[in-house]
N, C-alpha and C. Protein backbone atom coordinates (compact mmCIF):
# COMPACT_ATOMS: atom_id res chain seq x y z
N UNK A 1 0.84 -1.17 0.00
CA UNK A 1 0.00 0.00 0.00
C UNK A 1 0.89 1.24 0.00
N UNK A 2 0.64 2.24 -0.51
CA UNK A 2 1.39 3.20 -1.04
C UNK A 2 1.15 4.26 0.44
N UNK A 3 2.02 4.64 0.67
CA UNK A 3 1.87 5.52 1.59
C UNK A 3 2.48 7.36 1.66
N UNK A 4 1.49 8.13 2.10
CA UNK A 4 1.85 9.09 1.99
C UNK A 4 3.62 9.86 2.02
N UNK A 5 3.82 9.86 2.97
CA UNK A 5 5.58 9.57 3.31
C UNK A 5 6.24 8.78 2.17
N UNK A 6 5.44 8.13 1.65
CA UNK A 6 6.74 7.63 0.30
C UNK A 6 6.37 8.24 -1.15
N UNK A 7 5.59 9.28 -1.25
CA UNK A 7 5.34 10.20 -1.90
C UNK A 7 6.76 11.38 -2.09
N UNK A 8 6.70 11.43 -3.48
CA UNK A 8 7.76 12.51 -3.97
C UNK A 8 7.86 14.11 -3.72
N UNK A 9 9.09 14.57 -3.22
CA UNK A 9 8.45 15.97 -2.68
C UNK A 9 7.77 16.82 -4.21
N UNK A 10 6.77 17.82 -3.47
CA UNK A 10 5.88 17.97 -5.02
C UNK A 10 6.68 18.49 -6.01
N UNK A 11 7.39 19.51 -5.65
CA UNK A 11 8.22 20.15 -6.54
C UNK A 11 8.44 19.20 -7.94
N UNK A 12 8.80 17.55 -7.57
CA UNK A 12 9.62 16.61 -8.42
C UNK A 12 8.10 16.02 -9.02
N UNK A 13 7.21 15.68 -8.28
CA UNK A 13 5.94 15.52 -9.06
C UNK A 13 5.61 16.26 -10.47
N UNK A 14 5.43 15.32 -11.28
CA UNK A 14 4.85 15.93 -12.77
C UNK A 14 3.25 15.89 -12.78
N UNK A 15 2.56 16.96 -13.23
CA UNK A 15 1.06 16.77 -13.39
C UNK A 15 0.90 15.58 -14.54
N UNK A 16 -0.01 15.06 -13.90
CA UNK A 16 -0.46 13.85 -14.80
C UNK A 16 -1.64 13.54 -14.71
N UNK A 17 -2.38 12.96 -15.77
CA UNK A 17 -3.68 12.49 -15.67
C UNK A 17 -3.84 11.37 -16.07
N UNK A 18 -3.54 10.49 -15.24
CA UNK A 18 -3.29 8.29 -16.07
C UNK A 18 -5.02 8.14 -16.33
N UNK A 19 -4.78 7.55 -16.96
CA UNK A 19 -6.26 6.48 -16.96
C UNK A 19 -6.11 5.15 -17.10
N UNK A 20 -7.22 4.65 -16.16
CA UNK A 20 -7.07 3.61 -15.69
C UNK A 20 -7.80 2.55 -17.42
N UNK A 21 -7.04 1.41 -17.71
CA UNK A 21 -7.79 0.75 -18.65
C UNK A 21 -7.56 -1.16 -18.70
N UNK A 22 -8.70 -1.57 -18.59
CA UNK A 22 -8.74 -2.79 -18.11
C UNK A 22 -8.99 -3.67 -19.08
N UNK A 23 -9.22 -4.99 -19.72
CA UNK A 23 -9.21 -5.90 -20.00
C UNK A 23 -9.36 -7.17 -19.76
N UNK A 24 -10.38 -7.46 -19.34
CA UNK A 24 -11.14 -8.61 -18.26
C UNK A 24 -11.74 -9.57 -19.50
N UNK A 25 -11.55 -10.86 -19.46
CA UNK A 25 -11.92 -11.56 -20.50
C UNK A 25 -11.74 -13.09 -19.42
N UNK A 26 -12.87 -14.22 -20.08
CA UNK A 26 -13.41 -15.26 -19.40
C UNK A 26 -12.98 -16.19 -20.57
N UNK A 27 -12.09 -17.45 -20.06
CA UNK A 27 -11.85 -18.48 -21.16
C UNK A 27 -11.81 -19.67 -20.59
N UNK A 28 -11.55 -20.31 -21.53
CA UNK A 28 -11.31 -22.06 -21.02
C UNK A 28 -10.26 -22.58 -21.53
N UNK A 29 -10.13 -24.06 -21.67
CA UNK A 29 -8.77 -24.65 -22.35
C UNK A 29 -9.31 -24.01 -23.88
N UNK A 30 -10.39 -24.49 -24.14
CA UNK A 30 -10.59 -24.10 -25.90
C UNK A 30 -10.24 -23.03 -26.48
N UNK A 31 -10.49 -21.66 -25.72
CA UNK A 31 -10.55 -20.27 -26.14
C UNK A 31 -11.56 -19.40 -25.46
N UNK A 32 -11.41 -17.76 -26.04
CA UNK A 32 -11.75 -16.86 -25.27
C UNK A 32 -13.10 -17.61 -25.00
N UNK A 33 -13.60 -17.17 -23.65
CA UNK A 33 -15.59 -17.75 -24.00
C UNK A 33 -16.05 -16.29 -24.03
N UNK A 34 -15.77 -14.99 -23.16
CA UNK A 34 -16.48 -13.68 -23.13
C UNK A 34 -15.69 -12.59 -23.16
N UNK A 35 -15.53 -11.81 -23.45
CA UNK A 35 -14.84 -10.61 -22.93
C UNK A 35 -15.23 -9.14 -23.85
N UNK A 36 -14.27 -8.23 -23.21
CA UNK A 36 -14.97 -6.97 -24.48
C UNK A 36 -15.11 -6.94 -25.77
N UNK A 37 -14.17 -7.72 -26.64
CA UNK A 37 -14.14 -7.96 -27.56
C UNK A 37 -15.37 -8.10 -27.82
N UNK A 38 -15.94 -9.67 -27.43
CA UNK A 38 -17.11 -10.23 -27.85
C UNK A 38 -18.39 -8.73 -27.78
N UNK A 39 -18.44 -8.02 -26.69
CA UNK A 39 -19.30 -7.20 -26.02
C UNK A 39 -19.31 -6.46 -27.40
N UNK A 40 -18.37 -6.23 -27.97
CA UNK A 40 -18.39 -4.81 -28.91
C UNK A 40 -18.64 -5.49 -29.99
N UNK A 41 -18.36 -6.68 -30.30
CA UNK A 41 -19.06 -7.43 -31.22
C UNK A 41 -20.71 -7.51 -31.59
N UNK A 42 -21.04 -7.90 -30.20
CA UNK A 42 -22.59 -8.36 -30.19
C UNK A 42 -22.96 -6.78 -30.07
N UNK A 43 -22.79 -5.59 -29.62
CA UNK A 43 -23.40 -4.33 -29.50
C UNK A 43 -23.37 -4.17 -31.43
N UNK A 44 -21.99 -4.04 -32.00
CA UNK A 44 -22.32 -3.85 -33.36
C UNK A 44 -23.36 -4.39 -34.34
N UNK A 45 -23.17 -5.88 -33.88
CA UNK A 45 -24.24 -6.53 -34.60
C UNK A 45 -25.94 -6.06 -34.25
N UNK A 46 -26.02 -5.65 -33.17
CA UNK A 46 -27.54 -5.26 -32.64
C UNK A 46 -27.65 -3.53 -33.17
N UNK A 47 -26.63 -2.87 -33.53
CA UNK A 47 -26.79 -1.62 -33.90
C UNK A 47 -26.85 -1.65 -35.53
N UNK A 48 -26.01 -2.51 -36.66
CA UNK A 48 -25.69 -2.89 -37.56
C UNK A 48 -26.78 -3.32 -38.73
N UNK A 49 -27.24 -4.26 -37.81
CA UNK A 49 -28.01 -5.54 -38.30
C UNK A 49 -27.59 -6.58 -39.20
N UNK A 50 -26.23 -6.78 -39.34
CA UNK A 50 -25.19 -7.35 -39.89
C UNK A 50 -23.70 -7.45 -39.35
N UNK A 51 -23.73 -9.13 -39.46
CA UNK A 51 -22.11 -9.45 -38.89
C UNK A 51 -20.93 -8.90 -40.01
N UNK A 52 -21.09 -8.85 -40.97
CA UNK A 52 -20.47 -8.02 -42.11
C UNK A 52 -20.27 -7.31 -41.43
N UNK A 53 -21.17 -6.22 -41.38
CA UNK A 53 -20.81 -4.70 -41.10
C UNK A 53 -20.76 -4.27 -39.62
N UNK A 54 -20.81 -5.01 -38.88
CA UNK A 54 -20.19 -5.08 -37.20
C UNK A 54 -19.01 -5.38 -37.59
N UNK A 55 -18.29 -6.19 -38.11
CA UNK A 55 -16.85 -6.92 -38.16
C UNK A 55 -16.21 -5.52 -38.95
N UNK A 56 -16.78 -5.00 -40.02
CA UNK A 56 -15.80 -3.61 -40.45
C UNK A 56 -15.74 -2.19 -39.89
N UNK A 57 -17.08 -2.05 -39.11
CA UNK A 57 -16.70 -1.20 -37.88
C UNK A 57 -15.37 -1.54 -37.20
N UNK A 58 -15.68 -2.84 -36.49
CA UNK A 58 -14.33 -3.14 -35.22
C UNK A 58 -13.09 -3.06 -36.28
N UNK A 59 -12.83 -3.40 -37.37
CA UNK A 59 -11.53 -3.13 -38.31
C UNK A 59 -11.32 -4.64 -38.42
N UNK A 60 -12.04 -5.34 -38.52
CA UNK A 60 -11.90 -6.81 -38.65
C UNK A 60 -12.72 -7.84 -39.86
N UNK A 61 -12.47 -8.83 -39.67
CA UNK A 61 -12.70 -9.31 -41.25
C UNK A 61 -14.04 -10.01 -40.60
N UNK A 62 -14.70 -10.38 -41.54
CA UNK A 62 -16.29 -11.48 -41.58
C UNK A 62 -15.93 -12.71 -40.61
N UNK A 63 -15.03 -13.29 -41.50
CA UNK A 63 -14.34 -14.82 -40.94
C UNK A 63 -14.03 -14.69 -39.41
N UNK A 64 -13.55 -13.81 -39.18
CA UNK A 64 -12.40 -13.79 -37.79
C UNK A 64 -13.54 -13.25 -36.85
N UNK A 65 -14.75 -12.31 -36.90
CA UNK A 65 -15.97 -12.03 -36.05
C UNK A 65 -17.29 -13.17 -36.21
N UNK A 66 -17.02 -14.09 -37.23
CA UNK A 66 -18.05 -15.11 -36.97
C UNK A 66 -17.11 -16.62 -36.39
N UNK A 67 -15.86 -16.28 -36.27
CA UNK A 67 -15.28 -17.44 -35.76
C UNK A 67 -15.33 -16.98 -33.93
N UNK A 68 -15.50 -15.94 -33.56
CA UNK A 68 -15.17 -15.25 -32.39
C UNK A 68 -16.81 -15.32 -31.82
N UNK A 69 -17.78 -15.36 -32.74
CA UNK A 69 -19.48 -15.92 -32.13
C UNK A 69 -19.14 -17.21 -32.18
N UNK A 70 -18.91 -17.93 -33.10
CA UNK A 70 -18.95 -19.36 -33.82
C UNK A 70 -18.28 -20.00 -32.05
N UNK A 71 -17.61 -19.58 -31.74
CA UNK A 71 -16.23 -19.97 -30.96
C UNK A 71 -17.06 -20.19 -28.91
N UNK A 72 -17.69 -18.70 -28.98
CA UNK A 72 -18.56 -18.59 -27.97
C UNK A 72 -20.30 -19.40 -27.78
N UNK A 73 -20.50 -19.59 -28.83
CA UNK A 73 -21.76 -19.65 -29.40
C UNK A 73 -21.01 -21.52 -28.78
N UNK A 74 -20.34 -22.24 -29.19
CA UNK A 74 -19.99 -23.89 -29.12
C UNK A 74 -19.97 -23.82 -27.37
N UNK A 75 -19.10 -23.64 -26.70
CA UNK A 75 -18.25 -23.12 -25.36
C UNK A 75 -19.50 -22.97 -24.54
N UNK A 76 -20.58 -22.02 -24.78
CA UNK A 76 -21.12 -21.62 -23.75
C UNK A 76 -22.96 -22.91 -23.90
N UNK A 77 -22.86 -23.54 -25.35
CA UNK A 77 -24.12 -23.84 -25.67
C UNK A 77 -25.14 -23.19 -25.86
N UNK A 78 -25.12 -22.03 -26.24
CA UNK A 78 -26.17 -21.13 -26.45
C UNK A 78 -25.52 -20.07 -27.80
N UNK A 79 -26.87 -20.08 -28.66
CA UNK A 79 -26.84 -18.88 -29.89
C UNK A 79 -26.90 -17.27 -29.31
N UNK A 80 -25.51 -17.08 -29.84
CA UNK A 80 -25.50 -15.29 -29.60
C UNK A 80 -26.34 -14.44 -30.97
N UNK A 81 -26.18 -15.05 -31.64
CA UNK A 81 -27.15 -13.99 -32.57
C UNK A 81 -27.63 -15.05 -33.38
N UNK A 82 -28.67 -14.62 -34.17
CA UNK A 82 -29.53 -15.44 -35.26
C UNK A 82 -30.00 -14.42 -36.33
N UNK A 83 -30.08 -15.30 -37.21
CA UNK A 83 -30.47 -14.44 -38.85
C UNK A 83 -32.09 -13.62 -38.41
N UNK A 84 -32.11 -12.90 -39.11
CA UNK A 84 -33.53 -12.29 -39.10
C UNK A 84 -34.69 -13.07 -40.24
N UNK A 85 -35.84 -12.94 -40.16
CA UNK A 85 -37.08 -13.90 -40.68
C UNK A 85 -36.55 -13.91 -42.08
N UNK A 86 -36.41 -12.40 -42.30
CA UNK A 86 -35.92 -12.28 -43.81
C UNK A 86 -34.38 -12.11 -43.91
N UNK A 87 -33.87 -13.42 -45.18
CA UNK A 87 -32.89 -13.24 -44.81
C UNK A 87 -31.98 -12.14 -44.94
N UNK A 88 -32.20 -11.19 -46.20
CA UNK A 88 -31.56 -9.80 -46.21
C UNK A 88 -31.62 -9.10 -45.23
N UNK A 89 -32.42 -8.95 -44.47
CA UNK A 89 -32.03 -8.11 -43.05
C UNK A 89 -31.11 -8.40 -41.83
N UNK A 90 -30.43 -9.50 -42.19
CA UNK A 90 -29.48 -9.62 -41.67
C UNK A 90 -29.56 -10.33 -40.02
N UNK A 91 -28.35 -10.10 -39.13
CA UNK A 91 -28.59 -10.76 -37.87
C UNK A 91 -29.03 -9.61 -36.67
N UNK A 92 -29.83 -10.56 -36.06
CA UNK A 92 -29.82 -9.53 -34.36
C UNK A 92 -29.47 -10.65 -33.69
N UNK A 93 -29.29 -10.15 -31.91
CA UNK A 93 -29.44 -11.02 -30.81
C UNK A 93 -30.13 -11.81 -30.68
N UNK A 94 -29.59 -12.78 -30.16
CA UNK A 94 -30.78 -13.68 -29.18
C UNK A 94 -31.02 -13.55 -27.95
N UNK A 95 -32.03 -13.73 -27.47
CA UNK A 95 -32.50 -13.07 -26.21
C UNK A 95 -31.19 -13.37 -25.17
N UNK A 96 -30.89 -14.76 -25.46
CA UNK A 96 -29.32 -14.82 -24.99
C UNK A 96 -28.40 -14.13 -25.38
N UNK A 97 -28.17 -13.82 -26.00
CA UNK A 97 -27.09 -12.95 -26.56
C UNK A 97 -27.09 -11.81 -26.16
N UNK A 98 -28.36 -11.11 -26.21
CA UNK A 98 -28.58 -9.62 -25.55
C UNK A 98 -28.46 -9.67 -23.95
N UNK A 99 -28.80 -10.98 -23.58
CA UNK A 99 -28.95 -11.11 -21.90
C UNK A 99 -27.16 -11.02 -21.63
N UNK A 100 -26.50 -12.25 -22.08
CA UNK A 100 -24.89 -12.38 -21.83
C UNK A 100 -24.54 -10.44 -21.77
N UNK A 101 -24.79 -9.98 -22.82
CA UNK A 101 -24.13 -8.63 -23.46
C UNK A 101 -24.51 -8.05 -22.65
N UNK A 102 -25.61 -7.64 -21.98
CA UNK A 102 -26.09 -6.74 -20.96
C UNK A 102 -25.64 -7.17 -19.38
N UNK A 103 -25.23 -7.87 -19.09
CA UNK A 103 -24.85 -8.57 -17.72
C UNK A 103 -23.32 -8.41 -17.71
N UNK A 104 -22.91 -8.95 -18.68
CA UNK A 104 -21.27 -8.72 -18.94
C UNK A 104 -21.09 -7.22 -18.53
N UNK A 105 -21.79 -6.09 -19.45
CA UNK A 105 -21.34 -4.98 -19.56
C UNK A 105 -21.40 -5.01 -17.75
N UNK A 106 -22.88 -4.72 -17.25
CA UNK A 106 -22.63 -4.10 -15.89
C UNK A 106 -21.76 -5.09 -14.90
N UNK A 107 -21.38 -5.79 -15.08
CA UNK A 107 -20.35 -6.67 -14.01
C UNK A 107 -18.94 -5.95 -14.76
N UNK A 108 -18.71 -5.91 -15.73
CA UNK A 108 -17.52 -4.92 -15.98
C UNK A 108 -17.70 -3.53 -15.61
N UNK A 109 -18.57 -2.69 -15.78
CA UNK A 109 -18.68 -1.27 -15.05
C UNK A 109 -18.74 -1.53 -13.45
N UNK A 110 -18.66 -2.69 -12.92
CA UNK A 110 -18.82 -2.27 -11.46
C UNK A 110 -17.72 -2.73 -10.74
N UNK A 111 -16.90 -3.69 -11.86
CA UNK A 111 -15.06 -4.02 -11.33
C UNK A 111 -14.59 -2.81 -11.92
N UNK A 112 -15.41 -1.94 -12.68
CA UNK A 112 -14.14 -1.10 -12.86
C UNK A 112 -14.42 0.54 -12.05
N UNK A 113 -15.42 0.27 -11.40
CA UNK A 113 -15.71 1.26 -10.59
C UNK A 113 -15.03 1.30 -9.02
N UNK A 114 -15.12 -0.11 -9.26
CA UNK A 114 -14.68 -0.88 -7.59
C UNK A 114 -13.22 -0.85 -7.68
N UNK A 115 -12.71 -0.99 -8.79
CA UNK A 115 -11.16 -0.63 -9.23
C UNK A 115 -10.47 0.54 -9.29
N UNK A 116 -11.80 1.46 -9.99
CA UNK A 116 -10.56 3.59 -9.63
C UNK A 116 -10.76 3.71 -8.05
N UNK A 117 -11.92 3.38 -7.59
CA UNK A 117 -12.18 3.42 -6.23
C UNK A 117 -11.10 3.30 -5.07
N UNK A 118 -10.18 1.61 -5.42
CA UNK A 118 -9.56 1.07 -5.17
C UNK A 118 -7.91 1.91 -5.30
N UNK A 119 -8.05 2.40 -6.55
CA UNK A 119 -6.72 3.05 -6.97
C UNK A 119 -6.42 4.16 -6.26
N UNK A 120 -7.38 5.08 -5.25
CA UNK A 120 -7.36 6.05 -4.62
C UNK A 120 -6.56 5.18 -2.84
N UNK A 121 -6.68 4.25 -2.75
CA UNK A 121 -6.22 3.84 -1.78
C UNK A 121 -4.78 3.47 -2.00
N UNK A 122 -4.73 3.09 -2.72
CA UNK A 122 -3.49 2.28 -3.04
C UNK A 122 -2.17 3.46 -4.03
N UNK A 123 -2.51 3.73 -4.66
CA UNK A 123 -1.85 4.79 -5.96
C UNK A 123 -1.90 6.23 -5.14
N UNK A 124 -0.76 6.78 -5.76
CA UNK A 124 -0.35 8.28 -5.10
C UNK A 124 -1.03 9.36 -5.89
N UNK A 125 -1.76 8.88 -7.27
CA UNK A 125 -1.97 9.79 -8.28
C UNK A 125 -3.51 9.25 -8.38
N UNK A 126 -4.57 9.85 -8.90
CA UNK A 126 -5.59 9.91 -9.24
C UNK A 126 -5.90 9.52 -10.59
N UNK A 127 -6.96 8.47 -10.89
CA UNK A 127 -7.08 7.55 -12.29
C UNK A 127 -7.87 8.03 -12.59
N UNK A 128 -8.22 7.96 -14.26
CA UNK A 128 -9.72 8.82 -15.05
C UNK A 128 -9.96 7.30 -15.45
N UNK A 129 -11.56 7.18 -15.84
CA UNK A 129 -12.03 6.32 -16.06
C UNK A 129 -11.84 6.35 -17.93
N UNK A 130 -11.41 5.23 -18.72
CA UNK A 130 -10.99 5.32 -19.74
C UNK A 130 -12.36 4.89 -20.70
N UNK A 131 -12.79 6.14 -21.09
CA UNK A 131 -14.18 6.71 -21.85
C UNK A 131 -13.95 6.13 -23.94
């Protein structure tokens, strides 16, 4: 634990503004099963209405964002997204998929709340939340 007394006299202090940035991801022997990745995946596809055009938002190819559902979708036993009635309209969520995506997010906003929180105890400098 960082303690006041082992703080630099200020003079030698540089203003700084860190931000704190995390990377929390859930796997197994097989591969990733959840993490942000996936999150920003399944948000594109529900904003999109296409894994195409979710995958070229993130800067990524078709193959490599349906191997990254394909991958989660085996692992967890449950469909993250499904085609729409018609097939030109492309994919949305599945009620699973939107459920995982919405639960994930707030269990990550609340380790990472519980984390700058944390950084005020521990750290000599003050963290911004990385927006």
């Amino acid at each position: 634990m960082f303690k006041e007394n082992d703080m630099p006299a200020v003079e030698s202090v540089t203003p700084m503004s860190p931000i704190m940035r995390m990377h929390l991801w859930f796997e197994t022997k097989e591969g990733v099963l959840f993490g942000l990745g996936r999150l920003q995946l399944l948000r594109q596809v529900e904003r999109c209405g296409s894994l195409k055009a979710a995958a070229e938002t993130l800067g990524m190819s078709y193959r490599g964002a349906w191997g990254k559902i394909k991958t989660t979708e085996e692992l967890i036993g449950e469909k993250l997204i499904e085609r729409a009635e018609c097939r030109r309209a492309g994919y949305h969520l599945t009620p699973f998929g939107s459920g995982i995506a919405k639960s994930f997010d707030q269990w990550y906003q609340e380790v990472e709340t519980f984390a700058l929180s944390k950084s005020r105890e521990f750290l000599p400098f003050s963290l911004e939340k990385y927006e």
